[in-house]
C-alpha atoms as a PDB file:
ATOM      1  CA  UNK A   1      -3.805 -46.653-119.245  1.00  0.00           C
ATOM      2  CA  UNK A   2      -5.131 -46.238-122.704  1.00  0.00           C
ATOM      3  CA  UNK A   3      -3.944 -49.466-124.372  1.00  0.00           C
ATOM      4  CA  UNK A   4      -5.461 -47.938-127.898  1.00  0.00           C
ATOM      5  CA  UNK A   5      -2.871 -47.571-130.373  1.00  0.00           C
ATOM      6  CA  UNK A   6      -4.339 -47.288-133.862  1.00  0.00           C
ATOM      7  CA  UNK A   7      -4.759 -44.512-135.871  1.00  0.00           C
ATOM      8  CA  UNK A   8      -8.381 -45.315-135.973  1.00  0.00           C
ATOM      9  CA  UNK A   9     -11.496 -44.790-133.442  1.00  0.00           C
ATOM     10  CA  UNK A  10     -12.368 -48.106-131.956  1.00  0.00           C
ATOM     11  CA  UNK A  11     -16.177 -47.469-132.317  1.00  0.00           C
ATOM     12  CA  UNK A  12     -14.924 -47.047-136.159  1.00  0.00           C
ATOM     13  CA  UNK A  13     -13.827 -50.687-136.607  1.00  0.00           C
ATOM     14  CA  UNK A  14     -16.447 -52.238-138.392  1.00  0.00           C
ATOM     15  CA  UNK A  15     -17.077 -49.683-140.213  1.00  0.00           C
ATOM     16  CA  UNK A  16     -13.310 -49.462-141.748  1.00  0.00           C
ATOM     17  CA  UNK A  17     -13.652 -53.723-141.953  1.00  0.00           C
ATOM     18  CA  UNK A  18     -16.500 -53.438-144.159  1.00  0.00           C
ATOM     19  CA  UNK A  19     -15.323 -50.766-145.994  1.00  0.00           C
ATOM     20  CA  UNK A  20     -11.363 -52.325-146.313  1.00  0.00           C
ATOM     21  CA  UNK A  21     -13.764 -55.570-147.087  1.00  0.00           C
ATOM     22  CA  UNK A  22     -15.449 -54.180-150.629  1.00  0.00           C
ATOM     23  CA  UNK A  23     -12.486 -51.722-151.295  1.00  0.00           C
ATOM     24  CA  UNK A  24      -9.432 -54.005-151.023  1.00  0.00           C
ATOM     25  CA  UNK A  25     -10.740 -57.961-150.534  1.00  0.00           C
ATOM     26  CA  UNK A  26     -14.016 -57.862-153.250  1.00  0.00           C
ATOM     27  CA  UNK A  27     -12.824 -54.481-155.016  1.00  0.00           C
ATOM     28  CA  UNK A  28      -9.068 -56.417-155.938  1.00  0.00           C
ATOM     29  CA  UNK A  29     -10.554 -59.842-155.895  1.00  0.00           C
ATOM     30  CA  UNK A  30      -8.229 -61.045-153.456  1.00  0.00           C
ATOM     31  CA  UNK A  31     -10.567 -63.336-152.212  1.00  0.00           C
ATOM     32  CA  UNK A  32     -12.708 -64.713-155.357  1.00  0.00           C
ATOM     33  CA  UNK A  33     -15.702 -66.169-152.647  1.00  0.00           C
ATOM     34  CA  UNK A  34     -16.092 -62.830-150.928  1.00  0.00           C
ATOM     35  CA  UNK A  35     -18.309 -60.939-153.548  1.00  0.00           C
ATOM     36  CA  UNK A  36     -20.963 -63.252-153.302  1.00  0.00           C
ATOM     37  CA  UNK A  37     -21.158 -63.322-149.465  1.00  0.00           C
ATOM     38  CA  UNK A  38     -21.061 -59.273-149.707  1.00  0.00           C
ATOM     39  CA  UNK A  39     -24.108 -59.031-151.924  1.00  0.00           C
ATOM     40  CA  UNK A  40     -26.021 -61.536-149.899  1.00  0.00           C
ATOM     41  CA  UNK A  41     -25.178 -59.876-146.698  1.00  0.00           C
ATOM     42  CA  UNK A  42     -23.862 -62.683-145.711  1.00  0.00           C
ATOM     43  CA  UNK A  43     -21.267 -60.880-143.644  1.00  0.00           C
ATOM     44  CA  UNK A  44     -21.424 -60.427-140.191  1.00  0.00           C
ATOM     45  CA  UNK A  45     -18.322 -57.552-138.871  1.00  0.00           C
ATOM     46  CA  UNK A  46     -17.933 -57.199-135.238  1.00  0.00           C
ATOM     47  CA  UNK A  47     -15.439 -55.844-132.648  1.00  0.00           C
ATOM     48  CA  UNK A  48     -14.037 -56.947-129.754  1.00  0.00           C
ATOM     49  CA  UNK A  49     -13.276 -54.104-127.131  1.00  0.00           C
ATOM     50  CA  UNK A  50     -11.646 -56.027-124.813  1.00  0.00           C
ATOM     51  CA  UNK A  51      -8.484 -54.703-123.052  1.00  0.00           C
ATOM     52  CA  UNK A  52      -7.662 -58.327-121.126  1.00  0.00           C
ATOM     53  CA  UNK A  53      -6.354 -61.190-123.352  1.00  0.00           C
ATOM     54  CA  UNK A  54      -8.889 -63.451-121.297  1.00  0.00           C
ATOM     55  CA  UNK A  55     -12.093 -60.980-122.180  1.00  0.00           C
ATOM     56  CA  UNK A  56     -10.995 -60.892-125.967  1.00  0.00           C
ATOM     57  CA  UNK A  57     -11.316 -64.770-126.065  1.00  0.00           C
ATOM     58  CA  UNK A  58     -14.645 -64.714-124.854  1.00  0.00           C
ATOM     59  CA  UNK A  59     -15.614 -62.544-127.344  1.00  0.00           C
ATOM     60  CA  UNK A  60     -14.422 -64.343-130.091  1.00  0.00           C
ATOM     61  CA  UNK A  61     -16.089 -67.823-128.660  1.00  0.00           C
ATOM     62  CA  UNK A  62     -19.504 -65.639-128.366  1.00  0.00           C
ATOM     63  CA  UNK A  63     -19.228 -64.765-131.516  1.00  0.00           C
ATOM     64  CA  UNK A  64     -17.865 -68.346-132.484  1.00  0.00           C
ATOM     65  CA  UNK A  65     -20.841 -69.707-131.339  1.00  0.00           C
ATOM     66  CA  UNK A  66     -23.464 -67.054-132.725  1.00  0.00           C
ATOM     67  CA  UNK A  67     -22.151 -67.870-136.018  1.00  0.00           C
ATOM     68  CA  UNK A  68     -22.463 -71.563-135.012  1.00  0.00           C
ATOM     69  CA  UNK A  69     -25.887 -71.260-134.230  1.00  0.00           C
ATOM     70  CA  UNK A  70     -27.229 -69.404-137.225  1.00  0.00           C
ATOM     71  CA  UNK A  71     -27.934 -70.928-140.676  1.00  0.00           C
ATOM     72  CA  UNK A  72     -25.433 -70.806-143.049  1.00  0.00           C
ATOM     73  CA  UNK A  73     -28.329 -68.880-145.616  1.00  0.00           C
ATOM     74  CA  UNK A  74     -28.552 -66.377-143.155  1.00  0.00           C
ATOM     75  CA  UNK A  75     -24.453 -65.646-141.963  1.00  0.00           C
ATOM     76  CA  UNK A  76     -21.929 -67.478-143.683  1.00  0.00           C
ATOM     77  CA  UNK A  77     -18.389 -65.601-142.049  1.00  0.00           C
ATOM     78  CA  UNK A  78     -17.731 -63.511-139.362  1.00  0.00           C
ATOM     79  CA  UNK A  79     -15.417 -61.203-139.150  1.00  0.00           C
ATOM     80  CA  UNK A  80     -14.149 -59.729-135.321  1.00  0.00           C
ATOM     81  CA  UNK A  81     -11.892 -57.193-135.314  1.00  0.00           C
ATOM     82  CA  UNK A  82      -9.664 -56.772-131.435  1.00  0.00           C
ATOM     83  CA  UNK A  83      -9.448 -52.882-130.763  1.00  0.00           C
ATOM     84  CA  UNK A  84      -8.604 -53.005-126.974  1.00  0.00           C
ATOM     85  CA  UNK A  85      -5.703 -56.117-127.791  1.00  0.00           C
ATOM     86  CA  UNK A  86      -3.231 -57.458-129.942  1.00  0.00           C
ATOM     87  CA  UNK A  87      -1.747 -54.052-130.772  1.00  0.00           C
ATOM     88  CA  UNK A  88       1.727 -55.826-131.572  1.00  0.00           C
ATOM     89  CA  UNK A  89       1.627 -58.848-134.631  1.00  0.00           C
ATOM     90  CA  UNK A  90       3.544 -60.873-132.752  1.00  0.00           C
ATOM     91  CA  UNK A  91       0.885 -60.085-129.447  1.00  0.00           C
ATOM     92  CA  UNK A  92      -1.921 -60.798-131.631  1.00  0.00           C
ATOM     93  CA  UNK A  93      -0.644 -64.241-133.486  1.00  0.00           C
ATOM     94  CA  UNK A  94      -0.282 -65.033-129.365  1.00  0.00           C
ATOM     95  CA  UNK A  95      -4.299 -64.373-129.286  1.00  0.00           C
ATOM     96  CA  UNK A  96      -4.595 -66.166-132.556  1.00  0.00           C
ATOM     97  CA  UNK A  97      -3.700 -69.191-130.906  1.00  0.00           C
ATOM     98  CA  UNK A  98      -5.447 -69.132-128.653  1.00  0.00           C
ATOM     99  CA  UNK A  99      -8.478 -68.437-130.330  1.00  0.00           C
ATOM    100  CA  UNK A 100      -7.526 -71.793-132.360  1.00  0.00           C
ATOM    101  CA  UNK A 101      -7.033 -73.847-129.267  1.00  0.00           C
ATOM    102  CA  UNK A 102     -10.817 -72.314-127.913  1.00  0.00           C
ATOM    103  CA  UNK A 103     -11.712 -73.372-131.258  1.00  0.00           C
ATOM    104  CA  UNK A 104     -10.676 -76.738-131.082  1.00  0.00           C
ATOM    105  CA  UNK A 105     -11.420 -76.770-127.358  1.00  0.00           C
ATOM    106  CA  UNK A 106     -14.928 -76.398-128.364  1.00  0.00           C
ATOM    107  CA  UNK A 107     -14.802 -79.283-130.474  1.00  0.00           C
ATOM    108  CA  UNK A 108     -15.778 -77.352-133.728  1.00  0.00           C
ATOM    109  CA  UNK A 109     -12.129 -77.712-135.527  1.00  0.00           C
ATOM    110  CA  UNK A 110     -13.053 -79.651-138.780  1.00  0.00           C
ATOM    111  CA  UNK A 111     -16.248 -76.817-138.864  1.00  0.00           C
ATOM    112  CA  UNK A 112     -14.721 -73.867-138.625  1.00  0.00           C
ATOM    113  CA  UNK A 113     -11.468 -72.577-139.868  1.00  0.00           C
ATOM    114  CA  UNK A 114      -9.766 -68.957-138.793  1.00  0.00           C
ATOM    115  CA  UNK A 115      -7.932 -66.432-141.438  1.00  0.00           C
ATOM    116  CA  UNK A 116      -6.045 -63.319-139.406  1.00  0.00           C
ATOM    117  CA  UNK A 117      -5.319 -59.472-140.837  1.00  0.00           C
ATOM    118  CA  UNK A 118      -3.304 -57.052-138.901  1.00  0.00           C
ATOM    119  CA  UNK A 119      -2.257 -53.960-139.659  1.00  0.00           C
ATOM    120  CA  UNK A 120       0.966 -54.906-139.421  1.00  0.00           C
ATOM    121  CA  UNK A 121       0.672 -58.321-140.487  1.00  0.00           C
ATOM    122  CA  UNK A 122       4.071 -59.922-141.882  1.00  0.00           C
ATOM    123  CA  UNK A 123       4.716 -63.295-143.415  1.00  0.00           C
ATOM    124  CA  UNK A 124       7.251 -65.538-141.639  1.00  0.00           C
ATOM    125  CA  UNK A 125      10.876 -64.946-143.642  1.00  0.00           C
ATOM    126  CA  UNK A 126       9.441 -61.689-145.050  1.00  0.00           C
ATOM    127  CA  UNK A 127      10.567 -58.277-144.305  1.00  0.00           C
ATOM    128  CA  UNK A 128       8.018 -55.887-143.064  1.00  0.00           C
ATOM    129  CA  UNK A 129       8.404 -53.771-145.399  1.00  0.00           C
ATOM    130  CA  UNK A 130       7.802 -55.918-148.339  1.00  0.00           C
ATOM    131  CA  UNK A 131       4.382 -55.319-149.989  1.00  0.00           C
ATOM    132  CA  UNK A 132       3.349 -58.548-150.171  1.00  0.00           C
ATOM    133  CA  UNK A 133       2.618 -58.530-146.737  1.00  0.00           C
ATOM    134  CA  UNK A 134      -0.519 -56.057-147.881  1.00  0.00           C
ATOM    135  CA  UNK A 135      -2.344 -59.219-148.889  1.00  0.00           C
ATOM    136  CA  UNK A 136      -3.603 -59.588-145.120  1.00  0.00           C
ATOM    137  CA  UNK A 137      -3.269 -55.755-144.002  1.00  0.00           C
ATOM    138  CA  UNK A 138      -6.637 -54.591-142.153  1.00  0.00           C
ATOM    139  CA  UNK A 139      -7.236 -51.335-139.963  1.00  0.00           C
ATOM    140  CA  UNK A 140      -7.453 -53.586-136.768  1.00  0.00           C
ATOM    141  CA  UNK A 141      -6.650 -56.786-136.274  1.00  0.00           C
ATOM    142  CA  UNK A 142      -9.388 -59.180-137.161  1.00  0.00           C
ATOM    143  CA  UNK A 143     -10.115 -62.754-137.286  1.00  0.00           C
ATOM    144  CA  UNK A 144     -12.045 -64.205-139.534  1.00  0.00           C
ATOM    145  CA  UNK A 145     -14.139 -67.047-138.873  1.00  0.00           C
ATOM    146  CA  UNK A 146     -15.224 -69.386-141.959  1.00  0.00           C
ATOM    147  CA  UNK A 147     -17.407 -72.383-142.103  1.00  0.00           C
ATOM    148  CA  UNK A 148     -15.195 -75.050-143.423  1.00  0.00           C
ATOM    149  CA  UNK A 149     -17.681 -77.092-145.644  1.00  0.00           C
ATOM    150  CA  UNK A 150     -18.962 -74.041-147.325  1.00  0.00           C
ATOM    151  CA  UNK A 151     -15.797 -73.315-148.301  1.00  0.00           C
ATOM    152  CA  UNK A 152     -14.981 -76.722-149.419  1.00  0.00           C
ATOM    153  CA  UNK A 153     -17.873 -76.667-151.328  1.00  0.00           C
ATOM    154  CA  UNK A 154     -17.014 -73.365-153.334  1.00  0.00           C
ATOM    155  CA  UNK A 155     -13.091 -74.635-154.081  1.00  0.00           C
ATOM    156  CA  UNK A 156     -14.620 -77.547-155.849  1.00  0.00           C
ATOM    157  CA  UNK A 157     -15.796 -74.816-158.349  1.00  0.00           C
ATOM    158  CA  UNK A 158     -12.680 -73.160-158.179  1.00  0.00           C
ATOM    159  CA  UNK A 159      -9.903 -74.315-160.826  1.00  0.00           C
ATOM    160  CA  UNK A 160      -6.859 -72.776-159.105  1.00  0.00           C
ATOM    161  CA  UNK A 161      -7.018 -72.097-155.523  1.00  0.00           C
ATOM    162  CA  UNK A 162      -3.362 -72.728-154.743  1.00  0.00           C
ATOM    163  CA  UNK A 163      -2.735 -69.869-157.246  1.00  0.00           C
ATOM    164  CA  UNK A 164      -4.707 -67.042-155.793  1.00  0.00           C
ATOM    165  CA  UNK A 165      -1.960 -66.089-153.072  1.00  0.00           C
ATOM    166  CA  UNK A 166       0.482 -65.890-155.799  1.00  0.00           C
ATOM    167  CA  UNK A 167      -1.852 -63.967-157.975  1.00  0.00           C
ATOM    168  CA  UNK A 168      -2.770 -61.620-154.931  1.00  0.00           C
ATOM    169  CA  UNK A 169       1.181 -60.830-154.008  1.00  0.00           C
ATOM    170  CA  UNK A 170       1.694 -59.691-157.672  1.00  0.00           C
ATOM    171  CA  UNK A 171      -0.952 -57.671-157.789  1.00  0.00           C
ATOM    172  CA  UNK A 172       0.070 -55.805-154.617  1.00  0.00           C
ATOM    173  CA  UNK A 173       3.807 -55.379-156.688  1.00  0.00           C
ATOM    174  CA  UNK A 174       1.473 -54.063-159.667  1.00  0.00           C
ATOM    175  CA  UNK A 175      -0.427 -51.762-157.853  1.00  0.00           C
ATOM    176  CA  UNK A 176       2.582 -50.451-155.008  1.00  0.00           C
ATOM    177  CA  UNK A 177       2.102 -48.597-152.068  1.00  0.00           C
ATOM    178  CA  UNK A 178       0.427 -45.563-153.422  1.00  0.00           C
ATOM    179  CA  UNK A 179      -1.186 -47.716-155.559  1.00  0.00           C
ATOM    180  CA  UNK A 180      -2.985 -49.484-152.362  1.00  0.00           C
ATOM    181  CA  UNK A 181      -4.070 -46.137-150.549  1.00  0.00           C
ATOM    182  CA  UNK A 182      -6.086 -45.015-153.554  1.00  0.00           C
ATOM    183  CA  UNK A 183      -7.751 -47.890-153.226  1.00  0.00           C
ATOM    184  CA  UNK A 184      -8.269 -47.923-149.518  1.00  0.00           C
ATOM    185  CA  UNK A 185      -7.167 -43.980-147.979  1.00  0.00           C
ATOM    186  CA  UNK A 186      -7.050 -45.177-144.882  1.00  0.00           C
ATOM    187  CA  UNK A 187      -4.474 -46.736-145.016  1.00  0.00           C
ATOM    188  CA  UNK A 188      -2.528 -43.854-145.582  1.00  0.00           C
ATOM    189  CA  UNK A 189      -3.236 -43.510-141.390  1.00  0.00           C
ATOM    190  CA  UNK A 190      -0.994 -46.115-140.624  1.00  0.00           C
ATOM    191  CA  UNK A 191       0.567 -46.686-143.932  1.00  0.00           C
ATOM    192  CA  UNK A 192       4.335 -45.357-142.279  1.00  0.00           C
ATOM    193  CA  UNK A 193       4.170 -47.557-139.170  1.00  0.00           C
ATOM    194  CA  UNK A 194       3.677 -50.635-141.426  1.00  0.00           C
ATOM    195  CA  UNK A 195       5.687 -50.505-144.293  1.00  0.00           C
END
């Protein structure tokens, strides 16, 4: 059974990530830290292919500990996007727990620290539809893994941080859902299934 339900090609997904990356996350400035690590190459995008729960989680502690074992000059945040699993939100904040618990499990909580996207990612007490669930809308689902003290490090040269979800929600009113598919046309694909 094909358990593939995105409008996109899996062997596409880190291509889209890295392209919703510098479109929507660095082109908007939704995430002030991310421009630097995307001129430095500091990115690493990968996928998970993964059709068993079990297999996915491997692949994100492989790639938990490949980031753990390079220098922080070399990869600073990894991004693994789950084409194969976690169609559903609510199936893949199920694999974000788990991931956290492996996480933890691996005695690396305090070092690391995960962010999820979905394409159909909704806030708790939000309605689907509301656009300021586009804040942390990706073409697959993805987690992202950060090093904790680097980003420690960069909020201490960061006035407002607290602000910057506020600032990002009203910028997805500002710029609507038309608004949001110029900037990023794919997500036209799936743009009707999510909102």
């Amino acid at each position: 059974m094909n358990r593939q339900k995105f409008p996109f090609p899996a062997a596409e997904a880190t291509q889209l990530t890295q392209q919703w990356v510098e479109a929507m996350v660095v082109g908007l400035n939704l995430c002030p830290f991310a421009a630097p690590e995307v001129r430095n190459n500091g990115i690493r995008y990968t996928a998970s292919h993964a059709s068993e729960l079990d297999v996915a989680i491997q692949d994100f502690l492989n790639e938990l500990q490949h980031i753990q074992n390079s220098k922080e000059a070399e990869l600073s945040t990894s991004l693994i996007s789950f084409t194969g699993t976690a169609v559903d939100f609510y199936s893949f904040l199920d694999l974000l727990d788990m991931c956290q618990d492996a996480l933890e499990d691996a005695g690396l909580d305090g070092v690391f620290q995960l962010a999820s996207f979905h394409p159909h990612y909704c806030f708790a007490g939000v309605e689907a539809n509301d656009i300021s669930n586009w804040t942390n809308r990706a073409p697959f689902p993805t987690i992202h893994i950060i090093r904790e003290g680097q980003m420690s490090r960069v909020l201490m040269h960061y006035k407002t941080p607290e602000e910057i979800p506020e600032r990002n929600i009203e910028l997805m009113k500002t710029l609507g859902r038309d608004g949001l598919i110029a900037r990023f046309p794919p997500f036209a694909n799936y743009a009707d299934h999510s909102a």
